[in-house]
Protein backbone atom coordinates (compact mmCIF):
# COMPACT_ATOMS: atom_id res chain seq x y z
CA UNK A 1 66.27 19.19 -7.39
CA UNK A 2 69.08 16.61 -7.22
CA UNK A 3 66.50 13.70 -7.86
CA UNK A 4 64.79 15.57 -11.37
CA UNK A 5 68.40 15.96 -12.40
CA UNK A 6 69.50 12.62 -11.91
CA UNK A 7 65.97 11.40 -13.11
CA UNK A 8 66.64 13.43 -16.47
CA UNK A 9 70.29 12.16 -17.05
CA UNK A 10 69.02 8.66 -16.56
CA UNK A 11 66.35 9.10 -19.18
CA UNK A 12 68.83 10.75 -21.16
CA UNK A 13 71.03 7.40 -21.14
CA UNK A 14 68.49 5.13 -21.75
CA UNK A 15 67.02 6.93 -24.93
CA UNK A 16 70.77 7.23 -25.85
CA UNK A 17 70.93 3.34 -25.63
CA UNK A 18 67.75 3.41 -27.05
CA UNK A 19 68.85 5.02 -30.22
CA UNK A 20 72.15 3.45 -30.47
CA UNK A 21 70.69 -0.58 -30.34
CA UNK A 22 67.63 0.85 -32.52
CA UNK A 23 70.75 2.07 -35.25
CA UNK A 24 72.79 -1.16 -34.49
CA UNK A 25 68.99 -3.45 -35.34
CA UNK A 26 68.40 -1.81 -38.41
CA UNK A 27 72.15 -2.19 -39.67
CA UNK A 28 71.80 -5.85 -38.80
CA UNK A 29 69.00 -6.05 -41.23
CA UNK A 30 71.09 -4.38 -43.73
CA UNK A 31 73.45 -6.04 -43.66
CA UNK A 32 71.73 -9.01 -43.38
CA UNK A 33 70.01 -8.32 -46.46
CA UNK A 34 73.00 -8.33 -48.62
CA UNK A 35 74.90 -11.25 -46.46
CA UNK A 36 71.95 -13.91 -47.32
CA UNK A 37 71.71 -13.16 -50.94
CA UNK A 38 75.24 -13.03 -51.42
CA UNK A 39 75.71 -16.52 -49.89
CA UNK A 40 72.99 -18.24 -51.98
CA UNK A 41 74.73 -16.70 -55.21
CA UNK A 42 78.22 -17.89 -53.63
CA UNK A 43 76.93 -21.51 -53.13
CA UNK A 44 75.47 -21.34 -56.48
CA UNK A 45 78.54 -20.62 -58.92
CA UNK A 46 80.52 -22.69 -56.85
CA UNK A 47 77.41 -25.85 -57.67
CA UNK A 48 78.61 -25.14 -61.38
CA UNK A 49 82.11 -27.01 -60.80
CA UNK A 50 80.59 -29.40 -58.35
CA UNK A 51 78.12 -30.63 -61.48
CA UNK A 52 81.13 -30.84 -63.94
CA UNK A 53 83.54 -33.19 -61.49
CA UNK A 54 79.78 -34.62 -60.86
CA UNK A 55 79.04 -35.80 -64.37
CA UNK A 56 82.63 -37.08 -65.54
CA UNK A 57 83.11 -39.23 -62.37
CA UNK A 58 81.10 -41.32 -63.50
CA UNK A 59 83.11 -41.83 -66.62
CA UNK A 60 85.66 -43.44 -65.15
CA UNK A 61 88.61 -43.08 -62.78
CA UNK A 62 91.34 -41.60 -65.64
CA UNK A 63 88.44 -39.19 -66.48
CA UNK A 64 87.72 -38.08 -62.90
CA UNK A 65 91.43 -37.82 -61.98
CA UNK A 66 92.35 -35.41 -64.69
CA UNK A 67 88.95 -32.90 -64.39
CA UNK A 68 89.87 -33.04 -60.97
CA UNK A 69 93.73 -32.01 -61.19
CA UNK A 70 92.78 -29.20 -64.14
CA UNK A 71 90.18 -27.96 -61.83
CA UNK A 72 92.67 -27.39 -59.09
CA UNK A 73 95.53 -26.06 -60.91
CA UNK A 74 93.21 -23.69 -62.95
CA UNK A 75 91.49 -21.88 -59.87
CA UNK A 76 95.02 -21.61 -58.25
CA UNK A 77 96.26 -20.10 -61.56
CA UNK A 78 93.46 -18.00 -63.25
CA UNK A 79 89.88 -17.98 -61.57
CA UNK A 80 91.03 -17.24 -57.61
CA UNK A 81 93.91 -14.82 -59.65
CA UNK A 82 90.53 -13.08 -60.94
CA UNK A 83 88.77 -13.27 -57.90
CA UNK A 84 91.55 -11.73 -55.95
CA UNK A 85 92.31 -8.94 -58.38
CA UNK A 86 88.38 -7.43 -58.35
CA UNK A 87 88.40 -6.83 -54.75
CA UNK A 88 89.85 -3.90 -55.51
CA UNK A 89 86.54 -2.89 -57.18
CA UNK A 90 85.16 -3.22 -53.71
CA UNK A 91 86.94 -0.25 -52.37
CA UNK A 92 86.94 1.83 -55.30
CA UNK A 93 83.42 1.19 -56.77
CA UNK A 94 81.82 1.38 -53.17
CA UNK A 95 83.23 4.31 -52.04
CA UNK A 96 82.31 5.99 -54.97
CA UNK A 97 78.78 4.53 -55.39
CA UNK A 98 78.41 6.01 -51.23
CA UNK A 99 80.16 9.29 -52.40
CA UNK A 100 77.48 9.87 -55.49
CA UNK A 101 80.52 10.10 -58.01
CA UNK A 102 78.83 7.81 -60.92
CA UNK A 103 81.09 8.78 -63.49
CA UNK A 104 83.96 7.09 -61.19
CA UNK A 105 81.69 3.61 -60.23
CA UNK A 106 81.72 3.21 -64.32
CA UNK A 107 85.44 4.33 -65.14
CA UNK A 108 86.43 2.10 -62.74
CA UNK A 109 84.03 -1.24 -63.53
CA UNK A 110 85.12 -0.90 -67.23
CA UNK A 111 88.69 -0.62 -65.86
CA UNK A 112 88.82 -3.67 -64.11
CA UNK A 113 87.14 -5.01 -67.02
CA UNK A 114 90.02 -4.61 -69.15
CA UNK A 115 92.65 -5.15 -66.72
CA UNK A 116 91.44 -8.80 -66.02
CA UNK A 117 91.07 -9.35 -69.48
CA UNK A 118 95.22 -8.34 -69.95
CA UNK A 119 95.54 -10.66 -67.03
CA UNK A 120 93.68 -13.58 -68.89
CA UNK A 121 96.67 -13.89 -71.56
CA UNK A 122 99.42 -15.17 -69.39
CA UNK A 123 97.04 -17.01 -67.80
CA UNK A 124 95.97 -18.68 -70.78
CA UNK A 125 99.51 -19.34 -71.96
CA UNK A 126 100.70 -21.40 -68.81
CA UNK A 127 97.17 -23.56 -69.45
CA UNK A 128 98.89 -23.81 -72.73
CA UNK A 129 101.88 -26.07 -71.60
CA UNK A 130 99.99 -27.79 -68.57
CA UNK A 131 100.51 -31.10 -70.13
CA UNK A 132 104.37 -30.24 -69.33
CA UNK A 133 104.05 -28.73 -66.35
CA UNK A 134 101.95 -32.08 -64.82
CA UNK A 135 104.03 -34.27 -66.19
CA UNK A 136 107.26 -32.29 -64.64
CA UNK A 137 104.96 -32.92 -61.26
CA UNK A 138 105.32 -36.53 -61.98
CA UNK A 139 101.60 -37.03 -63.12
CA UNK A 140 100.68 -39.61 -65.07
CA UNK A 141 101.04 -38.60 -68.76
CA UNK A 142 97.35 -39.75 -69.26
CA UNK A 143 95.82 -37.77 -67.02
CA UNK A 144 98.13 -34.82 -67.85
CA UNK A 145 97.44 -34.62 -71.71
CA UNK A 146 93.21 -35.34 -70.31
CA UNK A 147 93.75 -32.25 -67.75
CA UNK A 148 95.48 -30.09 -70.45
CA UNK A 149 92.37 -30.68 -73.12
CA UNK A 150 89.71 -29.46 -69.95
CA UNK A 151 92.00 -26.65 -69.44
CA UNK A 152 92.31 -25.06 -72.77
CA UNK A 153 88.49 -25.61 -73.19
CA UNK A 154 88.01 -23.44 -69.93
CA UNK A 155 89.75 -20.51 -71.53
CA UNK A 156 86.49 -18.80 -72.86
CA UNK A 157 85.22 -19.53 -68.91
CA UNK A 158 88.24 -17.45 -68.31
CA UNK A 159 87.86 -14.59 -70.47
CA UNK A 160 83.63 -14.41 -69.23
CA UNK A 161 85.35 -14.58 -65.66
CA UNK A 162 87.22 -11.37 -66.30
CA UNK A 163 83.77 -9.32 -67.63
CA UNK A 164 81.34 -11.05 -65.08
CA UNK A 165 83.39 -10.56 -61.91
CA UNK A 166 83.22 -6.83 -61.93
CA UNK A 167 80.14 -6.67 -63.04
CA UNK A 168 78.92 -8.42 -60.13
CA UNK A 169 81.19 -6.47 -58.04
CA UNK A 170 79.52 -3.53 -59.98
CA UNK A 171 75.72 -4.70 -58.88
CA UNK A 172 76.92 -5.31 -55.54
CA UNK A 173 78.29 -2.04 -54.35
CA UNK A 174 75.03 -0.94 -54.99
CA UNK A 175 73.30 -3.65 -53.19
CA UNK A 176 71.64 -4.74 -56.56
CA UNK A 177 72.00 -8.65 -55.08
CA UNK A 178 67.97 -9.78 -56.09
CA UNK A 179 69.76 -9.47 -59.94
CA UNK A 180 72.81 -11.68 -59.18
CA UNK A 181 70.67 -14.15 -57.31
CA UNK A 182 68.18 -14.78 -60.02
CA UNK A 183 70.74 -15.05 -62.78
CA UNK A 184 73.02 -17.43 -60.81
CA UNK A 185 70.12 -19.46 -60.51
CA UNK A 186 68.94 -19.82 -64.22
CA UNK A 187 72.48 -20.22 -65.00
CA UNK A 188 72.90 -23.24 -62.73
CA UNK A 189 69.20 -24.58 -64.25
CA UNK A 190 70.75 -23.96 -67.71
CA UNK A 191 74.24 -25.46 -66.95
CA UNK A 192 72.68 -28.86 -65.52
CA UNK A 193 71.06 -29.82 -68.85
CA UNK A 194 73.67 -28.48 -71.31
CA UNK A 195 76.20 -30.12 -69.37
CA UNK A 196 74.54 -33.40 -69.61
CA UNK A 197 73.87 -33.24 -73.05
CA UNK A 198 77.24 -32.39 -74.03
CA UNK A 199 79.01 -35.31 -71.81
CA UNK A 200 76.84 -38.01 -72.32
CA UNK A 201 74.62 -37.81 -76.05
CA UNK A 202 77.02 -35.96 -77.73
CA UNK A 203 80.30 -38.28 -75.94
CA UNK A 204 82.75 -35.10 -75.40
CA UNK A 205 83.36 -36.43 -71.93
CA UNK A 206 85.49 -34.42 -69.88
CA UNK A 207 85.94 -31.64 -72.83
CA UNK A 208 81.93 -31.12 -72.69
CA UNK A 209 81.75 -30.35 -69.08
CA UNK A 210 84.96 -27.75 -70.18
CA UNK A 211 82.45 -26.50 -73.19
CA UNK A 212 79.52 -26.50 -70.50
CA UNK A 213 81.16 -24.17 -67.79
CA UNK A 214 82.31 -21.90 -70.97
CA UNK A 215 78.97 -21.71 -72.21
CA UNK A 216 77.24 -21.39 -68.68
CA UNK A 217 79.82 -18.58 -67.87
CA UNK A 218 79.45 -16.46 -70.91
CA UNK A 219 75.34 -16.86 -70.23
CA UNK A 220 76.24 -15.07 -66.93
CA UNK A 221 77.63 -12.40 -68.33
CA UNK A 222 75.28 -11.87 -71.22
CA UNK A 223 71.98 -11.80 -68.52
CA UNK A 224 74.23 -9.30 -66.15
CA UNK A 225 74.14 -7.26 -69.48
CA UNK A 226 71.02 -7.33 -70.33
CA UNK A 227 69.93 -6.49 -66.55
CA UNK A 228 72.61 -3.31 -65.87
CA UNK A 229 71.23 -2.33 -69.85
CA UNK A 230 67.71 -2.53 -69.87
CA UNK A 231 66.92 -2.14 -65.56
CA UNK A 232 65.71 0.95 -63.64
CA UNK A 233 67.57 0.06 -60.68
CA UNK A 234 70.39 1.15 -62.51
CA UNK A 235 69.74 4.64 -64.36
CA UNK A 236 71.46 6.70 -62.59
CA UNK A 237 74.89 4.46 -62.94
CA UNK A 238 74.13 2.79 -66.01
CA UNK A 239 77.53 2.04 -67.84
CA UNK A 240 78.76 3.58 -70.68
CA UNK A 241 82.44 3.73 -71.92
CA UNK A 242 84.90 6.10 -71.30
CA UNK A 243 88.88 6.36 -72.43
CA UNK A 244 89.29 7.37 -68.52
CA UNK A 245 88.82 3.56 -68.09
CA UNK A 246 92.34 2.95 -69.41
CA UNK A 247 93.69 5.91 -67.36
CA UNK A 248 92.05 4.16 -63.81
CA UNK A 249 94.05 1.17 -64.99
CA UNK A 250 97.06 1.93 -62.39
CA UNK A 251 94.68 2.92 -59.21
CA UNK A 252 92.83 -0.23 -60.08
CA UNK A 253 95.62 -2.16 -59.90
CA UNK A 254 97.11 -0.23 -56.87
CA UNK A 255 94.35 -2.27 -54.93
CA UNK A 256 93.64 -5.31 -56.98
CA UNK A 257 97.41 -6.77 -56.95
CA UNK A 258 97.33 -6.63 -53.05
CA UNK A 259 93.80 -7.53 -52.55
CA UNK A 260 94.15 -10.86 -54.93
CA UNK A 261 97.62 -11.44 -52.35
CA UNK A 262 95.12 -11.22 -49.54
CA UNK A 263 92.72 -13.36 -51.30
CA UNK A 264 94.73 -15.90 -52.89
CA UNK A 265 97.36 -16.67 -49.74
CA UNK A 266 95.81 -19.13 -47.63
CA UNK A 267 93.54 -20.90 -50.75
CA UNK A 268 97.46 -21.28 -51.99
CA UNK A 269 98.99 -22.43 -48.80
CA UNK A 270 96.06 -25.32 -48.67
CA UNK A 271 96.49 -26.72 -52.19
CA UNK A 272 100.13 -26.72 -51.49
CA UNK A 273 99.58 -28.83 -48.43
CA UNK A 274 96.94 -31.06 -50.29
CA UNK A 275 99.74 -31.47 -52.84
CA UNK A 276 102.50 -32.47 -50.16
CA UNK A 277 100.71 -34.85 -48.44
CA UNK A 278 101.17 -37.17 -51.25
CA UNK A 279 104.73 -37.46 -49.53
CA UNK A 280 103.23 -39.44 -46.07
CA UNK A 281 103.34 -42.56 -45.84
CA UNK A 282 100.15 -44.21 -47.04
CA UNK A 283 99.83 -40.87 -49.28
CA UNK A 284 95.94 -42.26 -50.47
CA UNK A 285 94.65 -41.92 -47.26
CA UNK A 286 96.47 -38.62 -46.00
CA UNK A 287 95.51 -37.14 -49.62
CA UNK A 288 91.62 -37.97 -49.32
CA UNK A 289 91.11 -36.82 -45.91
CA UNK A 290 92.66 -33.71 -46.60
CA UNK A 291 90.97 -33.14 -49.79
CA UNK A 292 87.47 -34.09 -47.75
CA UNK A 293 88.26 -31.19 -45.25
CA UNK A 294 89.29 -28.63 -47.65
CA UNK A 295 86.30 -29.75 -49.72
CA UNK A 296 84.26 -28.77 -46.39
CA UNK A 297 86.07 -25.45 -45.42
CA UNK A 298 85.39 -24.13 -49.25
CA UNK A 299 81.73 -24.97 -48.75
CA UNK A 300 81.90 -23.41 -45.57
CA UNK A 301 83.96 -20.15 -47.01
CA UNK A 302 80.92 -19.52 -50.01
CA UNK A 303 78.94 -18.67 -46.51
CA UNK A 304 81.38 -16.57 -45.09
CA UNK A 305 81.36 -14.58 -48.04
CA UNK A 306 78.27 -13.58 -48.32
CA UNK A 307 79.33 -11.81 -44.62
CA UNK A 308 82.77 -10.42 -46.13
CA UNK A 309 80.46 -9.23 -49.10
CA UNK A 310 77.89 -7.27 -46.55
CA UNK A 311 80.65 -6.07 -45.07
CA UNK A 312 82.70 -4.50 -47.89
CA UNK A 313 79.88 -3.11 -49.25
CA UNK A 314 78.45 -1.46 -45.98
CA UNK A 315 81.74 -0.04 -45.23
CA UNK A 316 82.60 0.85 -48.51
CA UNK A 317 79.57 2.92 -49.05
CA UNK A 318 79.26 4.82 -45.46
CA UNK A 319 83.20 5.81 -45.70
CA UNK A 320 82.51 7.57 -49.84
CA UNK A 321 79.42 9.13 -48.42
CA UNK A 322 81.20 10.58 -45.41
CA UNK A 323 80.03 8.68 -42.75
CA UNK A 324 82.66 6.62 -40.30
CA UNK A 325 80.67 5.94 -37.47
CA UNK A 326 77.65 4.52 -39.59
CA UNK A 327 81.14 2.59 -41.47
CA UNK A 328 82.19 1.39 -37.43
CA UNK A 329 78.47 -0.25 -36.59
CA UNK A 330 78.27 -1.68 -39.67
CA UNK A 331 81.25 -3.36 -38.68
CA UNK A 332 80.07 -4.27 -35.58
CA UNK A 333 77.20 -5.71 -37.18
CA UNK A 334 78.76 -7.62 -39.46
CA UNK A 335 81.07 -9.65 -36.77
CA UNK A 336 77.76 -10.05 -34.44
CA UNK A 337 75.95 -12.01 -37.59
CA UNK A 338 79.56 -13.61 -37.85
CA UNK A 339 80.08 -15.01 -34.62
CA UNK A 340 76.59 -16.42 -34.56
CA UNK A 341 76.99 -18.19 -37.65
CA UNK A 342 80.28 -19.41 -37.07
CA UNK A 343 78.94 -21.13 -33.75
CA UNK A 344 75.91 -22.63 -35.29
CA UNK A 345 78.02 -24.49 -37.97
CA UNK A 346 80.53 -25.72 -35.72
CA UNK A 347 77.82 -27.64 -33.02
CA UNK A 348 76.33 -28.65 -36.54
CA UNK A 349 79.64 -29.76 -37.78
CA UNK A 350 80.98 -31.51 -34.47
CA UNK A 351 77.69 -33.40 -33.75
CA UNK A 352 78.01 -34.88 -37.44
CA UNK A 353 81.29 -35.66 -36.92
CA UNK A 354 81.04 -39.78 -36.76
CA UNK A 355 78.79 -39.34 -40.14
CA UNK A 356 80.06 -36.61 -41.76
CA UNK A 357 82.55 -38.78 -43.74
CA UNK A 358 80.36 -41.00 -45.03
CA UNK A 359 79.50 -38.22 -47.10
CA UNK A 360 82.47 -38.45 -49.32
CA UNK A 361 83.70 -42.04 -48.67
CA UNK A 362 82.58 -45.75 -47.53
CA UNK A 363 85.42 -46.96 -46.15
CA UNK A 364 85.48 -46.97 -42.91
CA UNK A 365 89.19 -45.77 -42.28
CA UNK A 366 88.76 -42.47 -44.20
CA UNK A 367 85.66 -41.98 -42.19
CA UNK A 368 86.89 -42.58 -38.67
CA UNK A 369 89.54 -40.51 -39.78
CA UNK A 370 87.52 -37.24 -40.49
CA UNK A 371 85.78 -37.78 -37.33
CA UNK A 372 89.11 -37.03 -35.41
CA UNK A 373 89.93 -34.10 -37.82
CA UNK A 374 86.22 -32.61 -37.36
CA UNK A 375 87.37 -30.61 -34.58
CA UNK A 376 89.97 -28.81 -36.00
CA UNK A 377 87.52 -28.50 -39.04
CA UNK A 378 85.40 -26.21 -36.53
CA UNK A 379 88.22 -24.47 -35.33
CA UNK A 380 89.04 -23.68 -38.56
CA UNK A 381 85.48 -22.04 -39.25
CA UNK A 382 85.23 -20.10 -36.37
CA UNK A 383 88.74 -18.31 -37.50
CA UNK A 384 87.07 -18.34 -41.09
CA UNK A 385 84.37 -16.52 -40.67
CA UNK A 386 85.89 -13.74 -38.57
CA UNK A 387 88.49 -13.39 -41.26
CA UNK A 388 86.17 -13.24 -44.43
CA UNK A 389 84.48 -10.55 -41.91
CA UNK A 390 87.25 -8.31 -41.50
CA UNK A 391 88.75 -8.88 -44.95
CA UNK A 392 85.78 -7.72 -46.49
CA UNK A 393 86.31 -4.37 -43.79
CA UNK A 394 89.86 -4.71 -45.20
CA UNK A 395 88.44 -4.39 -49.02
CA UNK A 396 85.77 -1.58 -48.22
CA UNK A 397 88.25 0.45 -46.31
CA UNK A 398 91.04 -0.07 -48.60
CA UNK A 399 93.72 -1.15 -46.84
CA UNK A 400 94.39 -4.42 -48.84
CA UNK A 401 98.06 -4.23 -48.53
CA UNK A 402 97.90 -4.47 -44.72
CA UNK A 403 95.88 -7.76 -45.03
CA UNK A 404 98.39 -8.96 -47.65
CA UNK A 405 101.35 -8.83 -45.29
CA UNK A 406 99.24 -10.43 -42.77
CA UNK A 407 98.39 -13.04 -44.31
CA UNK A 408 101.91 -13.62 -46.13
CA UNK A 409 103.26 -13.59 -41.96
CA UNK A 410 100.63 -16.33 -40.60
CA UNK A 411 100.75 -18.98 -43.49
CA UNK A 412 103.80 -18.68 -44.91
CA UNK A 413 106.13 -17.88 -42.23
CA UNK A 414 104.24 -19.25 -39.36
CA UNK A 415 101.08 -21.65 -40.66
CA UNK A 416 102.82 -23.73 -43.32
CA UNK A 417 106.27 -24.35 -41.08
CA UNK A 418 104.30 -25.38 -38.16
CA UNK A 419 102.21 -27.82 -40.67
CA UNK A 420 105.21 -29.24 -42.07
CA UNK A 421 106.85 -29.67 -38.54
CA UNK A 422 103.86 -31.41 -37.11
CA UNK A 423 103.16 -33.78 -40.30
CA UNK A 424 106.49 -34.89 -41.50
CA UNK A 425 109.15 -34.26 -38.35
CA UNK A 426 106.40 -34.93 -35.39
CA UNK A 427 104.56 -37.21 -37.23
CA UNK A 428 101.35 -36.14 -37.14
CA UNK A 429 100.53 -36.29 -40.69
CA UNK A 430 96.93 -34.99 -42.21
CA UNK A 431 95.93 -33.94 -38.80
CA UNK A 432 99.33 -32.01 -37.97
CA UNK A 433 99.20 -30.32 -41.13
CA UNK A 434 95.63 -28.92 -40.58
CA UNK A 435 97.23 -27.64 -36.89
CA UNK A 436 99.58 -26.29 -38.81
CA UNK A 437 96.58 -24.24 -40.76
CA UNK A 438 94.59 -23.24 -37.87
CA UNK A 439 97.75 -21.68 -36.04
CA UNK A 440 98.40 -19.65 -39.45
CA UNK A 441 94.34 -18.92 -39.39
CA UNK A 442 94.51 -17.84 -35.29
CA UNK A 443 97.79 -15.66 -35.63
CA UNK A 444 95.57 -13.90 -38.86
CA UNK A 445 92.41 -13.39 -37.27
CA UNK A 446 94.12 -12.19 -34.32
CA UNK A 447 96.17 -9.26 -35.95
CA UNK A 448 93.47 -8.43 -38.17
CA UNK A 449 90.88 -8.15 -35.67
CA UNK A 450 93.60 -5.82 -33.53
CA UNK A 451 93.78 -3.65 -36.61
CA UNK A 452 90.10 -3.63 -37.15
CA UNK A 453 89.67 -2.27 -33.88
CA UNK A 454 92.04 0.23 -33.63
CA UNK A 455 90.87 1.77 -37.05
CA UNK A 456 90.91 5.17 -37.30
CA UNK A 457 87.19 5.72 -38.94
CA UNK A 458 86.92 9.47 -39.68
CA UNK A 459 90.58 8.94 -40.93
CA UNK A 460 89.56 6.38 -43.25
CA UNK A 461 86.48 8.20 -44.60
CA UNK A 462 88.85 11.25 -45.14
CA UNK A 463 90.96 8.70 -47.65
CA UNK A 464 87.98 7.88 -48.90
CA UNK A 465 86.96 11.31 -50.05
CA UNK A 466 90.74 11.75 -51.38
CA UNK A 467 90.59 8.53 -53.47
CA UNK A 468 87.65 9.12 -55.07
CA UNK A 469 88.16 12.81 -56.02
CA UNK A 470 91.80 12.52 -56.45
CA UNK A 471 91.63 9.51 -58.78
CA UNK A 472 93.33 7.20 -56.45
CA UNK A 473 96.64 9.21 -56.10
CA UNK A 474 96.13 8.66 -51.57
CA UNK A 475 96.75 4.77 -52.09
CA UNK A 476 100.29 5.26 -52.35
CA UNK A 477 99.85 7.39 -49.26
CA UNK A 478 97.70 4.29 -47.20
């Protein structure tokens, strides 16, 4: 009797494993089915800039030197600012997409449409006195009044930003990624050729590649359009305007102006450290090598979005519809596919390490020098892609704010202190300022991961419902 009975529990267990690594499989493929798309479109609108810089470097040195400055200063200053700001769209649109509440995924998308755009005008106004604001940076006037012109040309780029980034966010909560994916794609086809033809036959030089982005930005939006308009996928949630729009303005915000904190921290913290390594002593050097390893972590970040995309739309959607324990494995799914990733890159990255410089440069000091900085560079993706992971857990749950103080603790009181210790007092330079970034990028990974896992699910699904019925009033409550 003893033996059936202990027979039958053990059964019992393993069909209960059974079940649970069938579940956990088939959220991996979920997941995995929004993760891959979402990387290729990732990769792809970041290609656009890479084609621009591209095409004007080989129009000479002042040329180069100012697209490059206007590129940084504008991302730091409007596009990441935009980026940041429709996460919040993540949490709201998701959750209300999982929760069937239509009416609420449209209020909201044509919220944040609106909001970004009221965003846009200050922006636009400090790209106004750029030229001043270089020079006052000690910049050569040249290249300032050259980085000013490619700036105010961006501003329709600016203004297309603001519809097409929650429309995409809009396609994506509903795991609509085959759209995105095909229109980055013609976009980038169309962008190569009008981008040529503009810089070279037509001689606008660095103001064409401005004119080019514009133009390829604004095609974006007008094939998202035409898609959301005229496809079946989206019938049920196809948008159409309503005045509540301008009421969801403040719940939107609730969540975008701490999401675009959490979003915008550490890119800040490293163009601040690229900026103050022109201080070192031979500042050419210390400048490139930096630049060459930021230039790698940003192509290594568009593939640890696609994972903090898969994530915050997974979570997103199980917590509207009521489900937290579907939310938890989907969570657990997402930092399995994370981990593996992040440890295929970095063998990849280290075993390239003597070559991977001559990538960017041919002289030989720059490229012994980012074979001694590779390892930190792999350090610094493993803590990458476990943090675009749980911030995109952070964006679907809604609890921005916590991942805003988070990352305002490791980089700004911890990461950037320790970078500045080790490169100018300890004389470490580049290499001590990039310690200085992994320690900031440890510290966050660490707490957030602690907070991931001692998440309250069903809690979180319960402020789910509440935000989504209530109109956003339990934010203020989070």
């Amino acid at each position: 009797m003893e033996e059936d009975f202990g027979r039958e529990s053990t059964e019992r267990e393993a069909e209960t494993w059974n079940t649970k690594w069938g579940d956990l499989v088939q959220e991996l493929k979920r997941v995995s089915y929004i993760a891959a798309p979402m990387v290729t479109v990732s990769v792809l609108q970041y290609l656009l800039q890479v084609v621009s810089v591209i095409m004007v470097g080989h129009l000479g040195q002042l040329t180069l030197s100012s697209v490059a400055i206007a590129t940084s200063l504008t991302n730091v200053t409007g596009f990441s600012l935009l980026s940041g700001l429709v996460c919040g769209l993540e949490t709201l649109c998701g959750q209300a997409y999982g929760a069937k509440q239509y009416d609420k995924l449209r209020i909201y998308t044509y919220s944040a449409i609106f909001s970004l755009a009221l965003v846009c005008i200050p922006v636009c106004v400090l790209w106004l006195f750029m030229e001043k604001l270089l020079v006052l940076m000690r910049q050569d006037p040249l290249v300032a009044l050259e980085a000013q012109k490619y700036s105010l040309w961006l501003i329709p780029a600016l203004f297309g930003g603001a519809i097409s980034k929650p429309l995409i966010r809009y396609l994506q909560t509903q795991s609509l990624i085959l759209p995105m994916l095909l229109s980055s794609f013609v976009v980038l086809c169309c962008h190569v050729p009008t981008s040529w033809a503009l810089i070279y036959r037509l001689h606008m030089g660095s103001t064409g590649a401005a004119v080019a982005t514009s133009i390829s930005n604004w095609l974006y939006v007008i094939v998202l359009v035409l898609y959301i308009k005229f496809s079946t996928s989206c019938k049920y949630t196809r948008l159409v305007f309503s005045v509540d729009a301008f009421r969801a303005m403040r719940p939107f915000f609730r969540l975008a102006l701490p999401s675009a904190v959490m979003v915008c921290l550490k890119w800040w913290s490293l163009e601040i450290l690229v900026l103050l390594s022109g201080l070192l002593p031979n500042p050419e050097l210390e400048t490139s090598v930096l630049a060459i390893c930021l230039t790698i972590s940003t192509l290594h970040l568009t593939i640890s979005y696609g994972f903090g995309a898969a994530a915050s739309t997974r979570v997103s959607n199980e917590l509207g519809a009521g489900n937290p324990h579907k939310a938890r494995r989907a969570v657990l799914a997402v930092i399995f596919l994370s981990i593996i990733e992040t440890i295929s890159t970095s063998i990849v990255l280290f075993s390239c390490r003597h070559i991977l410089g001559r990538a960017y440069s041919n002289e030989k000091q720059v490229v012994n020098y980012v074979a001694v900085m590779t390892p930190l560079i792999c350090a610094s993706t493993v803590t990458d892609s476990l943090q675009a992971a749980i911030s995109g857990v952070a964006r679907g749950s809604g609890w921005q704010h916590i991942g805003a103080y988070v990352n305002l603790g490791a980089f700004y009181l911890v990461g950037i202190p320790v970078a500045l210790l080790l490169g100018f007092v300890e004389h470490l330079k580049a290499k001590g300022f990039w310690i200085g970034i992994v320690i900031g990028s440890i510290l966050q990974s660490a707490i957030l991961s602690v907070i991931t896992g001692c998440t309250d699910w069903q809690k979180q699904a319960t402020r789910a419902r509440e935000r989504i019925t209530e109109g956003g009033s339990s934010e203020a409550n989070d």
